[in-house]
Protein backbone atom coordinates (compact mmCIF):
# COMPACT_ATOMS: atom_id res chain seq x y z
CA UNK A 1 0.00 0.00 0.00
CA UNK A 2 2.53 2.48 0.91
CA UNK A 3 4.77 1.26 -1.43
CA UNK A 4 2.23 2.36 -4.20
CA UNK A 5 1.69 5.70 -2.93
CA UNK A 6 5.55 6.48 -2.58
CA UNK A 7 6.38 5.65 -6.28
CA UNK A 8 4.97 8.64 -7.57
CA UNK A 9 6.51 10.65 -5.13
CA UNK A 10 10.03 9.28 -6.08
CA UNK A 11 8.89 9.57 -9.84
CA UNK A 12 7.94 13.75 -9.09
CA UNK A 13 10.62 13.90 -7.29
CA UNK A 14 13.20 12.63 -10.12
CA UNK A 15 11.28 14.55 -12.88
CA UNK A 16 12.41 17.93 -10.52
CA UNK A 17 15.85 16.75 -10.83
CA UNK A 18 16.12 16.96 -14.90
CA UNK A 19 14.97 20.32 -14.33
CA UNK A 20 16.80 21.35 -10.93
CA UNK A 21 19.46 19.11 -10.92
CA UNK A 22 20.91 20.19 -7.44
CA UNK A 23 19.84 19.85 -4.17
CA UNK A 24 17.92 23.26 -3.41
CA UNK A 25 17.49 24.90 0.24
CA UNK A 26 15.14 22.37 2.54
CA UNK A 27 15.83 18.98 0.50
CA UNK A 28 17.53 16.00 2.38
CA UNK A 29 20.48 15.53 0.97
CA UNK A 30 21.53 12.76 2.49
CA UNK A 31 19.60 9.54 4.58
CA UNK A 32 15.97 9.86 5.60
CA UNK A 33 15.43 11.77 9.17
CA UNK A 34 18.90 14.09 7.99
CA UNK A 35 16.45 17.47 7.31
CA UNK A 36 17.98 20.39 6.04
CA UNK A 37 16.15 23.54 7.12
CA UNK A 38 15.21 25.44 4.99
CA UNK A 39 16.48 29.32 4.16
CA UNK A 40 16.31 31.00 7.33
CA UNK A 41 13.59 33.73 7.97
CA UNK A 42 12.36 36.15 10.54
CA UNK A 43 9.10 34.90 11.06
CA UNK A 44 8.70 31.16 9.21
CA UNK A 45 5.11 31.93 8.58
CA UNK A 46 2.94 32.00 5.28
CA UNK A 47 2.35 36.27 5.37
CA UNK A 48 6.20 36.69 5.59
CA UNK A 49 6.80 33.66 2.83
CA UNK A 50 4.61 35.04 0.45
CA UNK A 51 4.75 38.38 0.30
CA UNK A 52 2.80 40.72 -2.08
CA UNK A 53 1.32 38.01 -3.29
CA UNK A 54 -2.37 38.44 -3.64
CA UNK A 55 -3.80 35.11 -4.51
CA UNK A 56 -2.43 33.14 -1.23
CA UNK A 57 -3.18 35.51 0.82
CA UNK A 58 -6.90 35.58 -0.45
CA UNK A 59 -6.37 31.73 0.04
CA UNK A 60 -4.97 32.10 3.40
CA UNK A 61 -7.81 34.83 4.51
CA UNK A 62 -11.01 32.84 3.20
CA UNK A 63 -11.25 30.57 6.72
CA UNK A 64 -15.09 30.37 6.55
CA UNK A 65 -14.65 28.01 3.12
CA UNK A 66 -12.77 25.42 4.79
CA UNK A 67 -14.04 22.34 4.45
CA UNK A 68 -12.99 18.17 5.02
CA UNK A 69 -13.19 16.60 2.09
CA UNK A 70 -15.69 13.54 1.37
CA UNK A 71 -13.59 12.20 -0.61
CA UNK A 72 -10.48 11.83 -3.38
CA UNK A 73 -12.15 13.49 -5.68
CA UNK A 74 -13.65 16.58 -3.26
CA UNK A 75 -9.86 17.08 -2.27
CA UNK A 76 -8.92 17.60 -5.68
CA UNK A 77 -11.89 19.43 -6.61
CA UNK A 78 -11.05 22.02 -3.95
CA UNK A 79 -7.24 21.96 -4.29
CA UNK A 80 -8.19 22.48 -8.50
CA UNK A 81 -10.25 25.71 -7.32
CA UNK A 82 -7.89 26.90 -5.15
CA UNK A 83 -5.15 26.65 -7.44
CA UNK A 84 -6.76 27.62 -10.03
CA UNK A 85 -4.71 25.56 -13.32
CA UNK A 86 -2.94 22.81 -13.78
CA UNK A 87 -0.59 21.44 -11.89
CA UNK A 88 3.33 21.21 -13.30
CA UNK A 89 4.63 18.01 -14.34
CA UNK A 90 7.31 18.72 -11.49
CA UNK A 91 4.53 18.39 -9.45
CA UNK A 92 1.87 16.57 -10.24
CA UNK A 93 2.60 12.92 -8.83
CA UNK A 94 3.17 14.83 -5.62
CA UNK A 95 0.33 16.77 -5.44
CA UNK A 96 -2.19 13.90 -6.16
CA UNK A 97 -0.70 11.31 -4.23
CA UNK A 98 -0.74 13.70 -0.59
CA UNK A 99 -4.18 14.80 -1.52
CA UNK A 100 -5.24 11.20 -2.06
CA UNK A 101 -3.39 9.77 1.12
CA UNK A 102 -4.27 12.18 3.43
CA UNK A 103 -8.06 12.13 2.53
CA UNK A 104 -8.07 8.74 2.87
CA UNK A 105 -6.68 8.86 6.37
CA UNK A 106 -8.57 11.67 7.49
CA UNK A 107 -12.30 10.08 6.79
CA UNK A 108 -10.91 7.05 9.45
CA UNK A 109 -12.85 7.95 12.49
CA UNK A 110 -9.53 7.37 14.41
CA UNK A 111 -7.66 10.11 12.73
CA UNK A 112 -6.67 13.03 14.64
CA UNK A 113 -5.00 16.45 13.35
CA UNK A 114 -1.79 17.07 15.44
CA UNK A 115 1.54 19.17 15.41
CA UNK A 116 3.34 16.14 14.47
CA UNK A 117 1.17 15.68 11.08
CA UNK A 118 1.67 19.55 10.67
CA UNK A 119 5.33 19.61 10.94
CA UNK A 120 5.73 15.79 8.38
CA UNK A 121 3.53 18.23 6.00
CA UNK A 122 5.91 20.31 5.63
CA UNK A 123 8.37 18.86 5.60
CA UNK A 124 6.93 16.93 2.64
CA UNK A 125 6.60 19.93 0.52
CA UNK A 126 10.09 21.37 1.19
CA UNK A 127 11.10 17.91 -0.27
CA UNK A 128 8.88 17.37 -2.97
CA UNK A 129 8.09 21.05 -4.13
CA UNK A 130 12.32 22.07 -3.99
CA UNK A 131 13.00 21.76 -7.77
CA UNK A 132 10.04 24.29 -8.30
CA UNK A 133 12.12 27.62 -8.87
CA UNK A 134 9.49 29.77 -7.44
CA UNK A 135 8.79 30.68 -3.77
CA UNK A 136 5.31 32.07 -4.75
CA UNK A 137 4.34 28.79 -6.53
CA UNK A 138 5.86 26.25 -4.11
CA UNK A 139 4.03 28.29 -1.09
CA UNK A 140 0.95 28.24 -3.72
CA UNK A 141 0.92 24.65 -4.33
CA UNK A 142 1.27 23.68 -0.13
CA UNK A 143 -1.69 26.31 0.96
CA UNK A 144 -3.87 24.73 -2.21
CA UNK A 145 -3.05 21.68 -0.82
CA UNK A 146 -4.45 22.81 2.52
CA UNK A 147 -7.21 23.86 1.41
CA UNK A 148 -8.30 20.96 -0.78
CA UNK A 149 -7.57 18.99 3.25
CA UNK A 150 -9.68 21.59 4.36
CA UNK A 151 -6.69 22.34 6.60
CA UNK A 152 -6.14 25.94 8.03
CA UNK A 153 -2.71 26.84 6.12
CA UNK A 154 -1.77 29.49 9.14
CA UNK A 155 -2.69 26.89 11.73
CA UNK A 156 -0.13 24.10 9.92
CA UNK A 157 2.80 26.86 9.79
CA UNK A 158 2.35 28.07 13.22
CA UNK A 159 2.18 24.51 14.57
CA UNK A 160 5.08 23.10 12.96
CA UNK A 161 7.06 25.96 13.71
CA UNK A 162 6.06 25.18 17.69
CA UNK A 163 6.71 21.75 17.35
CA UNK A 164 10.48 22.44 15.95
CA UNK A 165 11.01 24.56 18.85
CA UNK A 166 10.35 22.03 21.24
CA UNK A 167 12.99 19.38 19.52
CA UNK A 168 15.33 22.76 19.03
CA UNK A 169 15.74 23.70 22.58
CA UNK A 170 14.97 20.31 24.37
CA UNK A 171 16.28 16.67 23.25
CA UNK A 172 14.97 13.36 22.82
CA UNK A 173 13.29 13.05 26.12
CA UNK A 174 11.76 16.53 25.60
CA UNK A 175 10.22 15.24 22.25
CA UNK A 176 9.14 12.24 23.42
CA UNK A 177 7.58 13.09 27.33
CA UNK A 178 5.87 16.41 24.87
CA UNK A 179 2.29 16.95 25.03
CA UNK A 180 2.19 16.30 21.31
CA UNK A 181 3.43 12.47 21.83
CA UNK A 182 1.10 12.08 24.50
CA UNK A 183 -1.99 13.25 23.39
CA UNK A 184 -1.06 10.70 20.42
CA UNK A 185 -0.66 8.13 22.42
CA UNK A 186 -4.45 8.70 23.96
CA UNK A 187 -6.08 8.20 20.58
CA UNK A 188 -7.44 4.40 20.87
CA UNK A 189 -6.34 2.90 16.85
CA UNK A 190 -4.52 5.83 16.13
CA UNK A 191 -4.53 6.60 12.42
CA UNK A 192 -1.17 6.67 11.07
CA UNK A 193 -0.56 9.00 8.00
CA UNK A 194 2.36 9.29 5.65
CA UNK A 195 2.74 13.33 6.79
CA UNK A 196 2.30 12.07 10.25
CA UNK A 197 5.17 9.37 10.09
CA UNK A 198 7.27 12.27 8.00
CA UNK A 199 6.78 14.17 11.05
CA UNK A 200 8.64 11.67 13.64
CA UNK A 201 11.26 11.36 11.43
CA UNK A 202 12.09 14.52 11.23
CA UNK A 203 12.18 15.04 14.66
CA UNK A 204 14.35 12.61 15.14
CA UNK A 205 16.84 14.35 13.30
CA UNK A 206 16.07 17.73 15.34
CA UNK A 207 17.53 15.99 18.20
CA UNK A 208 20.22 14.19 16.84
CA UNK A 209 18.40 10.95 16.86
CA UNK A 210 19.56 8.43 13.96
CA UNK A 211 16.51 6.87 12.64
CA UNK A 212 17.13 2.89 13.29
CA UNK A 213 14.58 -0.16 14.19
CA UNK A 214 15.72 0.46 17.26
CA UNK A 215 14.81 4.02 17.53
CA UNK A 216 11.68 3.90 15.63
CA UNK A 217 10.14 1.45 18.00
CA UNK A 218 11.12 3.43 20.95
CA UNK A 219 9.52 6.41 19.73
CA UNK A 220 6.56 4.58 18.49
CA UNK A 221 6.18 3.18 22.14
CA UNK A 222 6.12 6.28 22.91
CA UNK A 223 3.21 7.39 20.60
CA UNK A 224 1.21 4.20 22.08
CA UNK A 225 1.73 2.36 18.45
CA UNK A 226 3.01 -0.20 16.39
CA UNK A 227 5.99 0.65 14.61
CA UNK A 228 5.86 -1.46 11.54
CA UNK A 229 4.42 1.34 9.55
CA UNK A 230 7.06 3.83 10.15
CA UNK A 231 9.48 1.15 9.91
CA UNK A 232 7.97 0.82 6.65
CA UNK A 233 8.16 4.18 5.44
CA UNK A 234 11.94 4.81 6.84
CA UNK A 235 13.09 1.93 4.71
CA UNK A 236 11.32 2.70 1.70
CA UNK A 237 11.86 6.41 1.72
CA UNK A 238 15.71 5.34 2.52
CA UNK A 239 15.79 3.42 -0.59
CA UNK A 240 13.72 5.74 -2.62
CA UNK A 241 16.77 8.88 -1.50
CA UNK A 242 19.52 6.77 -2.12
CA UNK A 243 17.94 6.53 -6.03
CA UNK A 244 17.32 10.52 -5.90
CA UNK A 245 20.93 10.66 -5.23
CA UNK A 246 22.25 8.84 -7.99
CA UNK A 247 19.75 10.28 -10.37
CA UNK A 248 21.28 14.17 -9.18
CA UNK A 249 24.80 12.87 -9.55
CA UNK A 250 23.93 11.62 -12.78
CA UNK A 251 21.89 15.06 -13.68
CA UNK A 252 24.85 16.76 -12.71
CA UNK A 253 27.75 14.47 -14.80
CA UNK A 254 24.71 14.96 -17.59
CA UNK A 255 25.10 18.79 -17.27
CA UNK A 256 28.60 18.93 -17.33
CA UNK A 257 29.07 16.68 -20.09
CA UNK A 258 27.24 19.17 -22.27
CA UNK A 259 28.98 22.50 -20.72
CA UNK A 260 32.35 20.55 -22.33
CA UNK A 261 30.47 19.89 -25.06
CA UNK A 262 29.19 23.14 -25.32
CA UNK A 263 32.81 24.80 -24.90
CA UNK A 264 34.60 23.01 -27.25
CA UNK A 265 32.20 23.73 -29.68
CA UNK A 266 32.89 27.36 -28.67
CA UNK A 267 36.58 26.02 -29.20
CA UNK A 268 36.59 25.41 -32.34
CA UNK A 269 34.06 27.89 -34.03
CA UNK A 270 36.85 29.97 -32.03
CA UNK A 271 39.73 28.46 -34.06
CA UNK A 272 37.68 28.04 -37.13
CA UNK A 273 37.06 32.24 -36.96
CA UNK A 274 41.07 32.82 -36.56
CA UNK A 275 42.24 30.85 -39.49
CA UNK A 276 39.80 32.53 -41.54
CA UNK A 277 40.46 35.83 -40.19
CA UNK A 278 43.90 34.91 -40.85
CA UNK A 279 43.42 33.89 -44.25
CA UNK A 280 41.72 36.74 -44.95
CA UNK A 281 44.55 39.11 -44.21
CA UNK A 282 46.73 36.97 -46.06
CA UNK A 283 44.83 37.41 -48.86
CA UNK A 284 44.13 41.32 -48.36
CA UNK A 285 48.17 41.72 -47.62
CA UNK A 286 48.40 39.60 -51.14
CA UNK A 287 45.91 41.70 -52.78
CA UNK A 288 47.91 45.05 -51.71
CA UNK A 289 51.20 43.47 -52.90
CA UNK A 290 50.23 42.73 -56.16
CA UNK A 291 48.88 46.70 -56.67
CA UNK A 292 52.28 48.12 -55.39
């Protein structure tokens, strides 16, 4: 099951890569639960992200419209109107898959919004969403995606951004004695999400936690669950990086391949333009001798 959803992931995720062949600000770059932050900012929320620009911010300030989708197809519905065109090849696998995934989870009676979910969200989207070159459009793409969850955009930021305080300032223990772990742990058939499991392992790197079977069961005792999904996930997603890196390396032996290409082309239209320059002034100087 998971294994299906995360294919198209790794397939947007390579299909970034041919265009952005280098790792950009907030993707891992190296094994899963190793997050890079992204750019630093004053105030990591949507307002300051976004700027000027109009059409997020009308997204962002139209709270009375949220609403939890039904279904697949109401997600995508929403997300569509939100948007407002159609989504980038860079994007697309993404997009669909986290709008299909999450719905699903979310109409499970068990399923319960929490910090964690917030924070894997977003850290989702800085991974998935780096090769767009745009701040406006990746920041337009996550709050669409929000709002085809009927999730409050605002809300997600501002929780996430609490939640990586607490593993900033505290440590492992901190994490996992938080408020946020034990409320989980409450829930009776808690239902796991892929943002949700993002989330932990995340976290774990926040604290300088290596993810490991070892670690993910501990922290999964800790959320009152089984850790075979997360286990799951870590191995997959593990797998599925390791392939990301090889396709950048190879992007990036692709793209300088063609810059020597490219510059001994240069080369020899280069050479090409002396010797004719040159036999041009041999003729001229013939030209002249033959008048004197």
């Amino acid at each position: 099951e998971k294994r299906g959803m995360l294919c198209p992931m790794t397939l947007s995720a390579i299909a970034l890569l041919l265009h952005h062949p280098f790792a950009a600000p907030g993707m891992r770059t190296g094994k899963i639960g190793h997050y890079c932050e992204p750019p630093a900012l004053s105030k990591r929320t949507y307002t300051c992200r976004i700027g000027q620009n109009s059409q997020i911010q009308m997204l962002l300030g139209a709270r009375g419209e949220l609403k939890k989708p039904k279904t697949v197809g109401d997600a995508k519905a929403a997300f569509q109107a939100a948007y407002g065109r159609p989504v980038g090849p860079m994007a697309q696998a993404f997009v669909g898959e986290m709008l299909s995934s999450v719905t699903v989870a979310m109409v499970s009676p068990s399923f319960e919004y929490s910090r964690i979910f917030a924070f894997g969200f977003e850290a989702l989207c800085d991974i998935f969403l780096a090769g767009i070159p745009s701040e406006a459009e990746r920041n337009l793409l996550q709050v669409s995606m929000c709002k085809g969850l009927g999730l409050d955009a605002n809300k997600m930021e501002t929780d996430a951004e609490a939640l990586r305080a607490i593993a900033r300032e505290g440590d492992e223990e901190a994490v996992l004695s938080s408020t946020d772990f034990v409320s989980v742990s409450k829930i009776p058939n808690f239902k796991y999400s892929y943002p949700f499991g993002a989330g932990v392992l995340s976290l774990m790197s926040l604290v300088d936690v290596e993810p490991s079977e070892a670690s993910i069961e501990k922290w999964c005792a800790a959320l009152g669950m089984k850790g075979e999904r997360l286990k799951k996930d870590w191995k997959f997603q593990e797998d599925a990086l390791d392939k990301l890196s090889q396709a950048r390396q190879m992007m990036m032996e692709m793209a300088a391949a063609t810059k020597r290409k490219e510059a001994q082309k240069l080369k020899e239209e280069a050479e090409q333009a002396a010797a004719e320059a040159s036999a041009a002034e041999s003729e001229a100087a013939a030209e002249v001798a033959k008048q004197v």
